[in-house]
PDB file of N, CA and C in Angstrom:
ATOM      1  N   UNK A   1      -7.413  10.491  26.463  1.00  0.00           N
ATOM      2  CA  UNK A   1      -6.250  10.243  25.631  1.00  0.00           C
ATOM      3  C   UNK A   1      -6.716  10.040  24.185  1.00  0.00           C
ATOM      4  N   UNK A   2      -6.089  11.281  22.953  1.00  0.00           N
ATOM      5  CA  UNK A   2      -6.534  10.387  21.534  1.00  0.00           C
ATOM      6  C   UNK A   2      -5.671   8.831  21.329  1.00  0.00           C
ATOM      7  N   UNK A   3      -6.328   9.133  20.287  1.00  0.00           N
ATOM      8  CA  UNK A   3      -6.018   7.651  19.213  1.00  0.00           C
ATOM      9  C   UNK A   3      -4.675   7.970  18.788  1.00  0.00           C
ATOM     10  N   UNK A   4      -4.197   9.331  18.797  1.00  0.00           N
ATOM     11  CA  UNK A   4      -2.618   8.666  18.372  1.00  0.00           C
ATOM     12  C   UNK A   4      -1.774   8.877  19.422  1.00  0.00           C
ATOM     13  N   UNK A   5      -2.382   9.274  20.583  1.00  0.00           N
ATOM     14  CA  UNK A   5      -0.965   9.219  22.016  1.00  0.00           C
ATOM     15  C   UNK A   5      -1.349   7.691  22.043  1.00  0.00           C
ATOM     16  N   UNK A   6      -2.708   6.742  21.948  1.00  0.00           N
ATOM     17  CA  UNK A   6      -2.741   5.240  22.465  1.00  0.00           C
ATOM     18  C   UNK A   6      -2.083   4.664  21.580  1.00  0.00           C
ATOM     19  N   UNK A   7      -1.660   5.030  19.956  1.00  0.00           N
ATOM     20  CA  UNK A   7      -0.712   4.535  19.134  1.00  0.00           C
ATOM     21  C   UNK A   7       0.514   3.569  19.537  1.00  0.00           C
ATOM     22  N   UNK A   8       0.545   2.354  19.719  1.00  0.00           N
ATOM     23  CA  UNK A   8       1.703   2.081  20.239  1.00  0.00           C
ATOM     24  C   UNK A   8       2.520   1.249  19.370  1.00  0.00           C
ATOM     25  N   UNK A   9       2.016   1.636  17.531  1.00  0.00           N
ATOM     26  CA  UNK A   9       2.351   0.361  16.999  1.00  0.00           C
ATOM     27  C   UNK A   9       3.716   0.808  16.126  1.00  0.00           C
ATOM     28  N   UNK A  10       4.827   0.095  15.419  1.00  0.00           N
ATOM     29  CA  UNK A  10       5.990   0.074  14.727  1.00  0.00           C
ATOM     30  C   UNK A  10       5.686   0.799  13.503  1.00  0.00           C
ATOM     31  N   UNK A  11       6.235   2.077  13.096  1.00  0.00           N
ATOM     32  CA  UNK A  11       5.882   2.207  11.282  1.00  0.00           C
ATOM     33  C   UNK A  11       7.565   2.281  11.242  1.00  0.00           C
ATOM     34  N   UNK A  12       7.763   2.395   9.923  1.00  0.00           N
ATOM     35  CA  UNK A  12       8.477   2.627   9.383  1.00  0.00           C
ATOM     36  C   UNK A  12       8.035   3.878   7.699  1.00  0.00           C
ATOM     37  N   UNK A  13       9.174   4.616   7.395  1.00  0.00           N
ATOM     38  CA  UNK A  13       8.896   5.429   6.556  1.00  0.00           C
ATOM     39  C   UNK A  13       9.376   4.815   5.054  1.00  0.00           C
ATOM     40  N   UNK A  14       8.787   4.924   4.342  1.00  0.00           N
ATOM     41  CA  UNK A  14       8.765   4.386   3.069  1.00  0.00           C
ATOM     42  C   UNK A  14       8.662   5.610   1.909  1.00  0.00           C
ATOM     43  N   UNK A  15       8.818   5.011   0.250  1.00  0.00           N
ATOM     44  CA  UNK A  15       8.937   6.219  -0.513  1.00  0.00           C
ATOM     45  C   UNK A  15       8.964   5.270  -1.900  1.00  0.00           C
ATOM     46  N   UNK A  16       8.155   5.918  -2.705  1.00  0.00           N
ATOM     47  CA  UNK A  16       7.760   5.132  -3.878  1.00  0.00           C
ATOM     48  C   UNK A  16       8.706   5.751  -4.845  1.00  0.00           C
ATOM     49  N   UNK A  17       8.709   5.517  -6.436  1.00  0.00           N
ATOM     50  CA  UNK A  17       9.774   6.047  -7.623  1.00  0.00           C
ATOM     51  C   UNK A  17       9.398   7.621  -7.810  1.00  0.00           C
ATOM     52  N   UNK A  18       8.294   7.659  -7.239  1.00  0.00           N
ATOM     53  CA  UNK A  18       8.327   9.385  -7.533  1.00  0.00           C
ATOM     54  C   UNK A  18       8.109  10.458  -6.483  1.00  0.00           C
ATOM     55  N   UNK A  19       9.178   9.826  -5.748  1.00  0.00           N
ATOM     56  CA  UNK A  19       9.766  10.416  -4.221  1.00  0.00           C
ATOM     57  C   UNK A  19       8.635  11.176  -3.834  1.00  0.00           C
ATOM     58  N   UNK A  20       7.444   9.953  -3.148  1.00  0.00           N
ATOM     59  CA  UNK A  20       6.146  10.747  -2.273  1.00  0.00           C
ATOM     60  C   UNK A  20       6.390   9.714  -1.196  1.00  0.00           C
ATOM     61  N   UNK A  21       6.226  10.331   0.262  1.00  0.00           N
ATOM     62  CA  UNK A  21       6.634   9.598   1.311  1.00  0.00           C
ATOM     63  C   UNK A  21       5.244   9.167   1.752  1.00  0.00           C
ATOM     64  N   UNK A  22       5.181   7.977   2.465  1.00  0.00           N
ATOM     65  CA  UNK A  22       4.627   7.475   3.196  1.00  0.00           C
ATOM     66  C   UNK A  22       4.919   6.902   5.004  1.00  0.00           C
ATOM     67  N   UNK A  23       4.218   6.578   5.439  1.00  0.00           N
ATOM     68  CA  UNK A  23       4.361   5.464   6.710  1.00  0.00           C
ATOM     69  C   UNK A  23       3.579   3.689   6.460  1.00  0.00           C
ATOM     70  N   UNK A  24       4.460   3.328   7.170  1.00  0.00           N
ATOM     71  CA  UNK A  24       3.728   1.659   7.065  1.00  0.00           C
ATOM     72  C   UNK A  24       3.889   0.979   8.212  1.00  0.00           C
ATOM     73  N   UNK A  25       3.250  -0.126   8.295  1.00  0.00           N
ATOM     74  CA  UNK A  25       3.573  -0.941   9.889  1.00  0.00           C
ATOM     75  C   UNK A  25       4.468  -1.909   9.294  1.00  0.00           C
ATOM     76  N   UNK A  26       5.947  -1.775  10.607  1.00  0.00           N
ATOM     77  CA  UNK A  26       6.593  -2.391  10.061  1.00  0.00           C
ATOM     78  C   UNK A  26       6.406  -3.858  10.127  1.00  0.00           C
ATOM     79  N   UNK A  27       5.103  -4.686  10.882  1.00  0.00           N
ATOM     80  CA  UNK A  27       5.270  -5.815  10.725  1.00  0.00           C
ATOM     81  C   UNK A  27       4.878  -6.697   9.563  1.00  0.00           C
ATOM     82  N   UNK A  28       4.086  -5.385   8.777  1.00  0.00           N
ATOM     83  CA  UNK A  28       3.250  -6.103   7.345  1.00  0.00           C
ATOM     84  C   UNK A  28       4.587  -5.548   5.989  1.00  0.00           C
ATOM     85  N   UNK A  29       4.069  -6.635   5.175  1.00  0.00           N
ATOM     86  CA  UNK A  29       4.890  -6.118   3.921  1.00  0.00           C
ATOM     87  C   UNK A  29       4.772  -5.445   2.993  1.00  0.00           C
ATOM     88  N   UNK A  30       5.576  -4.510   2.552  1.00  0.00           N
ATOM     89  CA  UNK A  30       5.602  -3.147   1.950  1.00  0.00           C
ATOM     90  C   UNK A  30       4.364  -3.370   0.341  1.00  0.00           C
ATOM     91  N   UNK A  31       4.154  -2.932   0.274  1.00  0.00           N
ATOM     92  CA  UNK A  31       3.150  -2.616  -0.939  1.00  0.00           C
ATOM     93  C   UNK A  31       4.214  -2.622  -1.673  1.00  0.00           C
ATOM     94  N   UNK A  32       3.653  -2.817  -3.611  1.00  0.00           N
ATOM     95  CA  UNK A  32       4.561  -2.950  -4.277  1.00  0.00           C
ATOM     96  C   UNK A  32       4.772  -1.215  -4.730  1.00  0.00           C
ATOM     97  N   UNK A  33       5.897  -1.047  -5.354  1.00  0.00           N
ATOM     98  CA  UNK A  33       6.394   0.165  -5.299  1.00  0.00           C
ATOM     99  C   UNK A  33       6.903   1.252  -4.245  1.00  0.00           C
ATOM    100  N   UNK A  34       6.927   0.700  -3.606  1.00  0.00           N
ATOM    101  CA  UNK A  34       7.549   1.359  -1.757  1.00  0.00           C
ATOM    102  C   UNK A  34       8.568   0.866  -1.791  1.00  0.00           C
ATOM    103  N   UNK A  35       9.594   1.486  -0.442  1.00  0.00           N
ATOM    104  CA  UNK A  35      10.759   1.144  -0.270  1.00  0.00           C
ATOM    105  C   UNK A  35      11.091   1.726   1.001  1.00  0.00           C
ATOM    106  N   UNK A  36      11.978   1.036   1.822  1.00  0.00           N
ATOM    107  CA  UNK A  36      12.343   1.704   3.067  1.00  0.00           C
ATOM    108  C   UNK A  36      13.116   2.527   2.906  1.00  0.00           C
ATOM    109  N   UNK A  37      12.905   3.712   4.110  1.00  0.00           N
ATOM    110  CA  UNK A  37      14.080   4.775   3.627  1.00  0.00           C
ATOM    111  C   UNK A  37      14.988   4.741   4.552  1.00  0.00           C
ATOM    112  N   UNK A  38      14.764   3.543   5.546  1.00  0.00           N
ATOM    113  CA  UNK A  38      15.477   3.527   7.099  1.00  0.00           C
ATOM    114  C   UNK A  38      15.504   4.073   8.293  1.00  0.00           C
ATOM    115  N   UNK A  39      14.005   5.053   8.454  1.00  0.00           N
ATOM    116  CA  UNK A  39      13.416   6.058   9.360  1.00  0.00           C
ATOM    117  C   UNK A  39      12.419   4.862  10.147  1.00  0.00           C
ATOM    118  N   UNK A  40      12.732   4.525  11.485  1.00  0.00           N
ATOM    119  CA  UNK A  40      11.591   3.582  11.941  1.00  0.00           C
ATOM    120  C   UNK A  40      11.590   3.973  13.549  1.00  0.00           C
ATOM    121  N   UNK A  41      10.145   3.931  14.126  1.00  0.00           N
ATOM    122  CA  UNK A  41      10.144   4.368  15.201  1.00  0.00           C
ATOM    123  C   UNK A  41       8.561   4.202  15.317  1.00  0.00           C
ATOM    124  N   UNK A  42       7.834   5.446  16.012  1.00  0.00           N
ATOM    125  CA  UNK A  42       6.752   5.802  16.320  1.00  0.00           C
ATOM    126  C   UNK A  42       5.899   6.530  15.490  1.00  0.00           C
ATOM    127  N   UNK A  43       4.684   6.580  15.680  1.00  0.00           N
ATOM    128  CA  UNK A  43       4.419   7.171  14.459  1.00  0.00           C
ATOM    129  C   UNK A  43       4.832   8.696  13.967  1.00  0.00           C
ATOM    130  N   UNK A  44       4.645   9.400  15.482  1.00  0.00           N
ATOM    131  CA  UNK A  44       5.448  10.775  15.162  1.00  0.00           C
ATOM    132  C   UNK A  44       6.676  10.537  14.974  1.00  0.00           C
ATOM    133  N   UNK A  45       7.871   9.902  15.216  1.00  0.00           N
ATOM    134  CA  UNK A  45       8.614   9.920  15.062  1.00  0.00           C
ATOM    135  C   UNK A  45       8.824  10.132  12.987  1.00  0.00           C
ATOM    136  N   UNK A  46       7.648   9.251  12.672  1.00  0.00           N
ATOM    137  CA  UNK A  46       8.240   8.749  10.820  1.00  0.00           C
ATOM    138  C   UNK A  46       7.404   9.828  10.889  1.00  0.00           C
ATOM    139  N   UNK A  47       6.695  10.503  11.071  1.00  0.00           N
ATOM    140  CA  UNK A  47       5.651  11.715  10.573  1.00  0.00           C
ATOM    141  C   UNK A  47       6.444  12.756  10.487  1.00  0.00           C
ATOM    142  N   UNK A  48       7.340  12.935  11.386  1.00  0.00           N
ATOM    143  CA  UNK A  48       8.179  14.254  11.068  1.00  0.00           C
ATOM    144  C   UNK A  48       9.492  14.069  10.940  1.00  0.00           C
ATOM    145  N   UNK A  49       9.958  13.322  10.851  1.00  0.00           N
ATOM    146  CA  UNK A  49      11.121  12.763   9.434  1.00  0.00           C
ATOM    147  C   UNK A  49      10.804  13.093   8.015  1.00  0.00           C
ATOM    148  N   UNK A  50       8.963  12.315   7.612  1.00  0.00           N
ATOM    149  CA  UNK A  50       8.539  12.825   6.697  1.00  0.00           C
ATOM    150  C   UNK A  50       8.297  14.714   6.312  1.00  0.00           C
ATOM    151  N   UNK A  51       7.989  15.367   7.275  1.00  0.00           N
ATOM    152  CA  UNK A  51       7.858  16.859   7.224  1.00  0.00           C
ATOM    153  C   UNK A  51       9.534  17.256   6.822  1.00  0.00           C
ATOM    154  N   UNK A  52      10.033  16.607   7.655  1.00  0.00           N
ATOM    155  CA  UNK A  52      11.662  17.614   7.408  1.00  0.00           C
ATOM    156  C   UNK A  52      11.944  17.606   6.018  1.00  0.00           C
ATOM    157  N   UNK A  53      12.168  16.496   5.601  1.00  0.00           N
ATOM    158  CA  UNK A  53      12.433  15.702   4.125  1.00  0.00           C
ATOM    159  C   UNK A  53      11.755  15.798   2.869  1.00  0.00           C
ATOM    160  N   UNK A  54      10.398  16.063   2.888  1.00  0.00           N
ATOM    161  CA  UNK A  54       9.509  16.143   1.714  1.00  0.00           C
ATOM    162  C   UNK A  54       9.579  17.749   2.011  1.00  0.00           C
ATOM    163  N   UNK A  55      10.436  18.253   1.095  1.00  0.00           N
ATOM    164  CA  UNK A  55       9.682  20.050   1.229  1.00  0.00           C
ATOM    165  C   UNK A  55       9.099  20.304  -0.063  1.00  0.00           C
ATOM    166  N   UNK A  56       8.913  19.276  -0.990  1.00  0.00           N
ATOM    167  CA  UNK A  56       8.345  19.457  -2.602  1.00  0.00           C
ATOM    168  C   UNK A  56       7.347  18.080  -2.606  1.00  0.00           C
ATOM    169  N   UNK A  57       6.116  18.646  -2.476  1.00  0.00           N
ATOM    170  CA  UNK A  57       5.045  17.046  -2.664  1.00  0.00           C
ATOM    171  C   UNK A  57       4.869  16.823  -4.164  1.00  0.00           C
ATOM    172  N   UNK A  58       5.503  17.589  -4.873  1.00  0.00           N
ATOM    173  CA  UNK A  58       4.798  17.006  -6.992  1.00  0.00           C
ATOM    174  C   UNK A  58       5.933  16.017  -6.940  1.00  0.00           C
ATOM    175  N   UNK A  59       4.819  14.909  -7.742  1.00  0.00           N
ATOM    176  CA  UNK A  59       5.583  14.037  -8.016  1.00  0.00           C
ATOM    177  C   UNK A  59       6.780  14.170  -8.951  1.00  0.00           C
ATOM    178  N   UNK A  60       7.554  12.959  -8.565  1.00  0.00           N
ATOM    179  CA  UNK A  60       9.089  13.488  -9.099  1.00  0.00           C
ATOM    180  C   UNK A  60       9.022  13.701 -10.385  1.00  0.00           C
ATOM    181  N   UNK A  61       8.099  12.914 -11.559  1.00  0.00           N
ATOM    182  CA  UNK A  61       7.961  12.950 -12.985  1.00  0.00           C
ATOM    183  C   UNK A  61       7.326  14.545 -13.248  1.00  0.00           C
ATOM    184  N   UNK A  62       6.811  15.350 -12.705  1.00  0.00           N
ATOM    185  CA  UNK A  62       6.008  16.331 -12.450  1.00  0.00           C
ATOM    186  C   UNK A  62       6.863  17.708 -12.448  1.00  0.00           C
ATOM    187  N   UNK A  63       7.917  17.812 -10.892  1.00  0.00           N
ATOM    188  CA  UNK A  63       9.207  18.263 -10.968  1.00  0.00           C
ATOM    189  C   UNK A  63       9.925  18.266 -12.222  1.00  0.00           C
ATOM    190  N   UNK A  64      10.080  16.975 -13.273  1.00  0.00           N
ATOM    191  CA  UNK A  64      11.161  16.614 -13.967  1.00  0.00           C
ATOM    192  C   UNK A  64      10.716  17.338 -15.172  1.00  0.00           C
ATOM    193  N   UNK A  65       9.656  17.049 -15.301  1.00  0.00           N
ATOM    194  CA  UNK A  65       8.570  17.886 -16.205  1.00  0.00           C
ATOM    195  C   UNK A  65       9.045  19.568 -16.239  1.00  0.00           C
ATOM    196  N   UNK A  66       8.629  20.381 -15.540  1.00  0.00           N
ATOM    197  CA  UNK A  66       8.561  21.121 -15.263  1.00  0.00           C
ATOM    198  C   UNK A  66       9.582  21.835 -15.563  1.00  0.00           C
ATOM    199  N   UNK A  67      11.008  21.280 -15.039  1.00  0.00           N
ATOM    200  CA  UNK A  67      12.218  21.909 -15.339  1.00  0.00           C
ATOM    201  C   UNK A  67      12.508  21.562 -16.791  1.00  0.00           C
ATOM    202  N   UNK A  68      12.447  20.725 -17.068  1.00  0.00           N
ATOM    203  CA  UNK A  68      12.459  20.709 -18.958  1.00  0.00           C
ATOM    204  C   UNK A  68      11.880  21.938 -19.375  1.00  0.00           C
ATOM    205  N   UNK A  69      10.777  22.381 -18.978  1.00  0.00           N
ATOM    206  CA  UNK A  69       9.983  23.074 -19.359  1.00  0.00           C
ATOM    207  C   UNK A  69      10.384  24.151 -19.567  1.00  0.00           C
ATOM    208  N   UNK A  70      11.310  25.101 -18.247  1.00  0.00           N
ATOM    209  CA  UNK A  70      11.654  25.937 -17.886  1.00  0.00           C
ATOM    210  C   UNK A  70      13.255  25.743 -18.353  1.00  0.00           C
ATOM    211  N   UNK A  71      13.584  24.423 -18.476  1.00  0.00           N
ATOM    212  CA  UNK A  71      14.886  24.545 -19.467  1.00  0.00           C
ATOM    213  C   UNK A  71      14.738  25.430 -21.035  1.00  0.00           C
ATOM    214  N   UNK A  72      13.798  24.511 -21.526  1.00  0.00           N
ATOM    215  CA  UNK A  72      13.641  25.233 -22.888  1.00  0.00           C
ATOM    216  C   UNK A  72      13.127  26.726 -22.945  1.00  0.00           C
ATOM    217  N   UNK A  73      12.282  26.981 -22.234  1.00  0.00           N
ATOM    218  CA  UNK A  73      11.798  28.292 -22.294  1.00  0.00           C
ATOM    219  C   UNK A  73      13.264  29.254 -22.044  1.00  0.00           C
ATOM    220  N   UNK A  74      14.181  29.059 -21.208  1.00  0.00           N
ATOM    221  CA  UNK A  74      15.381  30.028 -21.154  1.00  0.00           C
ATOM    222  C   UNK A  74      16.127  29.250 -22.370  1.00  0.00           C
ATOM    223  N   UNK A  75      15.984  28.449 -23.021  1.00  0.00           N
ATOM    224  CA  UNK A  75      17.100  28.401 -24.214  1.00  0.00           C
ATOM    225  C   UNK A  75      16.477  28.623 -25.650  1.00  0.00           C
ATOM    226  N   UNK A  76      14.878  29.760 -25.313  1.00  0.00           N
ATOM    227  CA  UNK A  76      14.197  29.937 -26.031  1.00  0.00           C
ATOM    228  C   UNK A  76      13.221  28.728 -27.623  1.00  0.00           C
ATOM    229  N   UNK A  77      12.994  27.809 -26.559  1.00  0.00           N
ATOM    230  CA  UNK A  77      12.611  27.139 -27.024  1.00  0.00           C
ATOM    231  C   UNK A  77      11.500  26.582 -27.399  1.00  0.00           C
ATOM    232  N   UNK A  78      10.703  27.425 -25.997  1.00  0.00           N
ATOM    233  CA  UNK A  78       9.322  27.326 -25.473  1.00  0.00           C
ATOM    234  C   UNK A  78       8.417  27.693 -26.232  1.00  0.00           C
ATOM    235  N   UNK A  79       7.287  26.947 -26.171  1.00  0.00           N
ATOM    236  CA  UNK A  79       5.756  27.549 -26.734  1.00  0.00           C
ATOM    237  C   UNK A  79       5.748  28.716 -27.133  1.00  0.00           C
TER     238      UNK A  79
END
């Protein structure tokens, strides 16, 4: 048997300000900048909650970036 079928412990799924997901045990307390997203179960269970949900891993400032970027460049603004 691996180490994660003997897994038998609580996570919960969490998510910091620049929407990158994590897992945590839910009996310890969240690190600062985390937040519950209300996904709690097993570990596969928050592991592929996390897959469905994250289909963009750049951080959100990164994303936000980016489309500015591509804002100005179509309103000819760009470099």
């Amino acid at each position: 048997m691996s180490e994660e079928e003997e897994d038998t412990r609580a996570y919960t799924v969490v998510i910091n300000h620049d929407e990158q997901y994590s897992i945590w045990f839910q009996e310890r307390d969240l690190p600062r900048g985390w937040v519950e997203v209300g996904v709690r179960g097993d570990k596969t269970t928050c592991l592929d909650h996390i897959e469905e949900v994250w289909t963009d891993m750049r951080p959100l400032r990164v994303r936000w970036q980016l489309e500015e970027l591509e804002r100005l460049e179509a309103a000819g603004e760009g470099a």
